[in-house]
Structures are given as structure tokens and as C-alpha cells.
Protein backbone atom coordinates (compact mmCIF):
# COMPACT_ATOMS: atom_id res chain seq x y z
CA UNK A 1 -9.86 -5.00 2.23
CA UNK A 2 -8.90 -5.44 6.46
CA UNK A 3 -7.74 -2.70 8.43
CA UNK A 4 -4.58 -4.81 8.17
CA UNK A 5 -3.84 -4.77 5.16
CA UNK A 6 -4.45 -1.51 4.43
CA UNK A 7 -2.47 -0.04 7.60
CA UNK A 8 0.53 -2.13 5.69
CA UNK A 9 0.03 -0.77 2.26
CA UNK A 10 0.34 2.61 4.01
CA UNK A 11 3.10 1.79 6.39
CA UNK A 12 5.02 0.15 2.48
CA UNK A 13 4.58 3.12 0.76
CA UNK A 14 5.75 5.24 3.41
CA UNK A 15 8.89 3.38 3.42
CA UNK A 16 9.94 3.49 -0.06
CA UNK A 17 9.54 6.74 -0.26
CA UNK A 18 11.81 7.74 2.71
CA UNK A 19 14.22 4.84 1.32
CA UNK A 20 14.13 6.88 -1.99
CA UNK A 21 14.10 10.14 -0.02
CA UNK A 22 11.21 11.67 -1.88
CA UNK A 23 7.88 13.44 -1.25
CA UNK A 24 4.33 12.30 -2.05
CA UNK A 25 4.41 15.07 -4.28
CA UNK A 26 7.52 13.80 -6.29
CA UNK A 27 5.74 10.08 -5.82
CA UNK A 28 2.45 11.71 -7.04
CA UNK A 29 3.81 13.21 -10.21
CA UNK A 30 6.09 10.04 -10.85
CA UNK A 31 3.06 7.78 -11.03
CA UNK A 32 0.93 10.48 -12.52
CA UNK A 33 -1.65 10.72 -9.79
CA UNK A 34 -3.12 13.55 -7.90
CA UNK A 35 -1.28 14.44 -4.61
CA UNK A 36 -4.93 14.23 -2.84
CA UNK A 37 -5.04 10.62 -4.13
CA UNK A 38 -2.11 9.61 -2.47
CA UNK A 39 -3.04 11.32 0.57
CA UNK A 40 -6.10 9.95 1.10
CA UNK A 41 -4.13 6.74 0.91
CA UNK A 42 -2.06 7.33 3.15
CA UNK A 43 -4.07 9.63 6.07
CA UNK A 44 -6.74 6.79 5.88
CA UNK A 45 -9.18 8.57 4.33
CA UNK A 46 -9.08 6.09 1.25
CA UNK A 47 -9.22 2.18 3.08
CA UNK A 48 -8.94 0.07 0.02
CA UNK A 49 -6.57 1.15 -2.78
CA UNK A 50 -7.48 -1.24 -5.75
CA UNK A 51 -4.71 -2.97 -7.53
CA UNK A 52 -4.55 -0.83 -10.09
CA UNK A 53 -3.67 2.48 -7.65
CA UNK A 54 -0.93 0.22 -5.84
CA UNK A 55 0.50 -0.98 -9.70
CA UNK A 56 0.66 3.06 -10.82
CA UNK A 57 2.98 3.42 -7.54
CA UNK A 58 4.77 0.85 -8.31
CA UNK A 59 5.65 2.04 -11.12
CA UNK A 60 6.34 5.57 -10.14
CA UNK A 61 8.58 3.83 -7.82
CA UNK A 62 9.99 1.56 -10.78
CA UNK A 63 9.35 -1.73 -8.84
CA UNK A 64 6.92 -4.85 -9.71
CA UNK A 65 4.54 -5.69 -7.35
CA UNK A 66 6.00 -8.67 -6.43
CA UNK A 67 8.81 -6.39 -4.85
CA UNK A 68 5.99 -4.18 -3.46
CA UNK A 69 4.82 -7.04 -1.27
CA UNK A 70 7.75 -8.88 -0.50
CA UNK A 71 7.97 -8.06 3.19
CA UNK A 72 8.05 -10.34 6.09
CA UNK A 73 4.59 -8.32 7.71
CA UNK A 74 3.13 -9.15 3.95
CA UNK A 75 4.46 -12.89 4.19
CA UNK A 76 2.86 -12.65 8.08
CA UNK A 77 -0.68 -11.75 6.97
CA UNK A 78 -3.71 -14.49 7.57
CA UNK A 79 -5.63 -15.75 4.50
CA UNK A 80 -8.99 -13.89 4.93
CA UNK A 81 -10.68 -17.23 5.38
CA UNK A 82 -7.94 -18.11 8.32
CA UNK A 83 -8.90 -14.98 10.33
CA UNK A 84 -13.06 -15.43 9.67
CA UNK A 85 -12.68 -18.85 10.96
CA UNK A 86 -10.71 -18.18 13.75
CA UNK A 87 -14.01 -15.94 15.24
CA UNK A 88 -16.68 -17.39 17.36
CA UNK A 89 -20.02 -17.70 16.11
């Protein structure tokens, strides 16, 4: 997973959760996952959440993940192969 995407994973969870006005912890126990998991995630020490990680906080947040990543800086990312083709060789 890019630096990129991750940073915006972060930067969406963040959100939500202030939108909601709770606490990792409350988001931790909602999606029944430990509070270190989630802050891995979200100080960076954790660079590529898998699907499944960003599905159980979706649904702790009781959204889909197409609501997850509806978000103009989603809809902005580069297809991977876009952004390896635009480097020299």
C-alpha cells in the first residue's frame, strides 16, 4: 500500500470519529479491536491496514465501505500503474 493511501486512511478515520465525537477507545470497542491496533493505525506504526481491519471499522462506525471511501482525496488518488509510469527509468 503507498504512503498515500495510507496517510488518507488515517486522515478518514480520524474524521469520522471527531464527526461522531468519539475516542479510539469507544471506536476500538465498537469494532471489537484492540485500542493498540487502532493506534498503530493511526500513529503510523501499522502502514497497510488490510481490508478486512478497514471493513471491522466500518462497521464499528456503521458505514459500508463504499461510504468509507467516498471522498474527493479518495476519488483524487492515481491508479498504482499511473504513478509507476509516470517515473523515469
Amino acid at each position: 500500500m503507498n504512503h498515500e493511501l495510507s496517510s488518507l486512511i488515517r486522515e478518514r478515520i480520524l474524521q469520522l470519529i471527531e464527526a461522531r465525537q468519539i475516542s479510539l477507545t469507544q471506536l476500538a470497542r465498537d469494532c471489537h479491536m484492540t485500542q493498540s491496533t487502532l493506534n498503530n493505525l493511526i500513529n503510523r506504526q501499522s502502514s497497510s491496514p488490510t481490508i478486512m481491519t478497514i471493513k471491522r471499522i466500518c462497521d464499528g462506525l456503521g458505514i459500508t465501505l463504499s461510504e468509507f471511501f467516498d471522498t474527493d482525496a479518495f476519488d483524487r488518488l492515481l491508479p498504482s500503474h499511473s504513478q509507476s509510469e509516470s517515473k523515469p527509468n
